[in-house]
Protein backbone atom coordinates (compact mmCIF):
# COMPACT_ATOMS: atom_id res chain seq x y z
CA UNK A 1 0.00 0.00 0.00
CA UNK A 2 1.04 3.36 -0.43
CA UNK A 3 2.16 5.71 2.65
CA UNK A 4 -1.22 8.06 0.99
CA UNK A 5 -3.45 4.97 1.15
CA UNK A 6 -2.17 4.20 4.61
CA UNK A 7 -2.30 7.24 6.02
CA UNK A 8 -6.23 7.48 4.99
CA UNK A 9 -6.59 4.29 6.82
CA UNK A 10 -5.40 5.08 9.99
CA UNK A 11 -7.53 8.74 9.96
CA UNK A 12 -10.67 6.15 9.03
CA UNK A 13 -9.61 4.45 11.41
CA UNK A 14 -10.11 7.19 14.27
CA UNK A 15 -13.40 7.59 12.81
CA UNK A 16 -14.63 4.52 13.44
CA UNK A 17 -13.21 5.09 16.83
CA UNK A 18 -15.26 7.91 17.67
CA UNK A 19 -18.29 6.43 15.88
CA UNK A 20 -17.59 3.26 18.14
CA UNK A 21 -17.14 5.56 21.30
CA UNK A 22 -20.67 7.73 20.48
CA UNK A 23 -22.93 4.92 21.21
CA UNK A 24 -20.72 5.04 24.75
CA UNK A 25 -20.82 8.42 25.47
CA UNK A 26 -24.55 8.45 24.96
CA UNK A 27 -25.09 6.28 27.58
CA UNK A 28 -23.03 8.33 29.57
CA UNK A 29 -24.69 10.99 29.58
CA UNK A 30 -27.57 8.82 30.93
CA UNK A 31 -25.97 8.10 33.95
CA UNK A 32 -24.03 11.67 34.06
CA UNK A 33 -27.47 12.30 35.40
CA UNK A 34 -27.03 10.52 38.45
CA UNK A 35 -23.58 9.26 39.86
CA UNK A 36 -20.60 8.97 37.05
CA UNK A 37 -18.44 12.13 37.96
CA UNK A 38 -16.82 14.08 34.77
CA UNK A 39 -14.07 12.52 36.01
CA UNK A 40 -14.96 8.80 35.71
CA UNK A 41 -16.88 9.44 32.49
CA UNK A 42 -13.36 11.29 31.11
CA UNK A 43 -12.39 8.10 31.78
CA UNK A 44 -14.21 6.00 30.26
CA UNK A 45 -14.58 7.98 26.79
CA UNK A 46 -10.58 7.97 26.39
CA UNK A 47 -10.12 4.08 27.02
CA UNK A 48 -13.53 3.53 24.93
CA UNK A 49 -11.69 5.89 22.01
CA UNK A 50 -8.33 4.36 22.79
CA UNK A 51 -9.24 0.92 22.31
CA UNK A 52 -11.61 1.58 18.96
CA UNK A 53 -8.80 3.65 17.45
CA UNK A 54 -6.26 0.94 17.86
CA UNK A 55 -8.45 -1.90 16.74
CA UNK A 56 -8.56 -0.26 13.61
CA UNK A 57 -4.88 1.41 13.26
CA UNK A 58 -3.06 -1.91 13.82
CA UNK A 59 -4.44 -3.15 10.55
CA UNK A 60 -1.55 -0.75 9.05
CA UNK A 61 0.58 -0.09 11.46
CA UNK A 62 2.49 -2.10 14.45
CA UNK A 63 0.69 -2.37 18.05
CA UNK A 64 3.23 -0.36 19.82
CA UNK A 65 2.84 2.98 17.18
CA UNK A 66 -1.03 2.17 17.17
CA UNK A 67 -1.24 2.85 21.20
CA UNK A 68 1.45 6.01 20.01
CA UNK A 69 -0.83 7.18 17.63
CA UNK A 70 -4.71 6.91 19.16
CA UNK A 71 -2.92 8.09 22.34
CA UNK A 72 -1.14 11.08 20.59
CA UNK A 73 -4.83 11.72 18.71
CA UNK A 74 -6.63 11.58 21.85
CA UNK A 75 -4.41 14.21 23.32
CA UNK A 76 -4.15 16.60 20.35
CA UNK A 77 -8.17 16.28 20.11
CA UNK A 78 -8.43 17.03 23.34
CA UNK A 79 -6.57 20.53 22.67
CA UNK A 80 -9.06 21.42 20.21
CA UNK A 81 -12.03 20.37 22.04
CA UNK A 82 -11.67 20.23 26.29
CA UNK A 83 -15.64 19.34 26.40
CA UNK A 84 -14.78 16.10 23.89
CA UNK A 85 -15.90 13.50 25.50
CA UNK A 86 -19.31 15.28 25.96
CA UNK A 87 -20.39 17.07 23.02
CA UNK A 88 -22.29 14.51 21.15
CA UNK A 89 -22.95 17.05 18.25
CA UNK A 90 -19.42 17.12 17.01
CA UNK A 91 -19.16 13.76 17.33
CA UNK A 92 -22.45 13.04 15.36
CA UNK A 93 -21.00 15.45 12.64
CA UNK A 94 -17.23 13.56 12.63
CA UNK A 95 -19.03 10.08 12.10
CA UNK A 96 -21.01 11.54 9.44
CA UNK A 97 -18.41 13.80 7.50
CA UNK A 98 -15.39 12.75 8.81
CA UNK A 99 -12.40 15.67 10.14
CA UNK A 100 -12.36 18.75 9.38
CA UNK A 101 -9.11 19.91 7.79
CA UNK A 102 -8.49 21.28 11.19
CA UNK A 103 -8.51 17.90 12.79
CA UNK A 104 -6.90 16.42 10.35
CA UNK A 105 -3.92 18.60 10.71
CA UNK A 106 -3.92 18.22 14.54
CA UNK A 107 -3.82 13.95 14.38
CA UNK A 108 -1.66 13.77 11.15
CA UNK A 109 1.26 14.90 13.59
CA UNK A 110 0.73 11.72 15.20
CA UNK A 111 1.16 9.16 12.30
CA UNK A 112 4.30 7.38 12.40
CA UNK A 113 7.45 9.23 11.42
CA UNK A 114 7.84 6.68 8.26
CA UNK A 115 4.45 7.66 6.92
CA UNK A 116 4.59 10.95 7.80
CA UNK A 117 6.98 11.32 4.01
């Protein structure tokens, strides 16, 4: 495959991740309304977007730069957006569309430095 082709993966992949983890942040916000602190919800949404990202990344790339990379998009995410694991409409809009060209610069930081040519 070519780096271009593989680099499209892995930003598909952290797609799916976030389409995976707004099912689970739905039903977070359920119980937001009566004991799950922001904390413990925080949580939850990072290992939930952790875990989908890497399921799909390591179809390209090795498991160590997979945890690397969803962990690096995570963080650089987070930057853009501190209320990410809560708002549900820009995560309804990313499944939908995909990044904005925004996002996409802010996670292509985090691909591997040998597809990053």
């Amino acid at each position: 495959r070519s780096v271009m082709a593989k680099k499209i993966l892995i930003v598909i992949g952290v797609i799916v991740a976030i389409s995976l983890v707004a099912s689970l942040v739905e039903t977070l916000v359920m119980q937001s309304q009566t004991q799950v602190t922001s904390t413990a919800r925080d949580n939850t949404f990072k290992n939930a977007f952790i875990s989908g990202c890497k399921s799909e990344a390591v179809k390209t790339i090795t498991e160590a730069e997979a945890i690397s990379y969803c962990n690096c998009c995570y963080d650089k995410l987070l930057a853009l957006y501190p209320d990410l694991s809560t708002n549900e409409e820009r995560m309804d809009r990313v499944i939908a569309e995909g990044f904005t060209s925004t996002e996409t610069d802010a996670v292509v930081v985090c691909l591997p430095e040998s597809m990053r040519q």
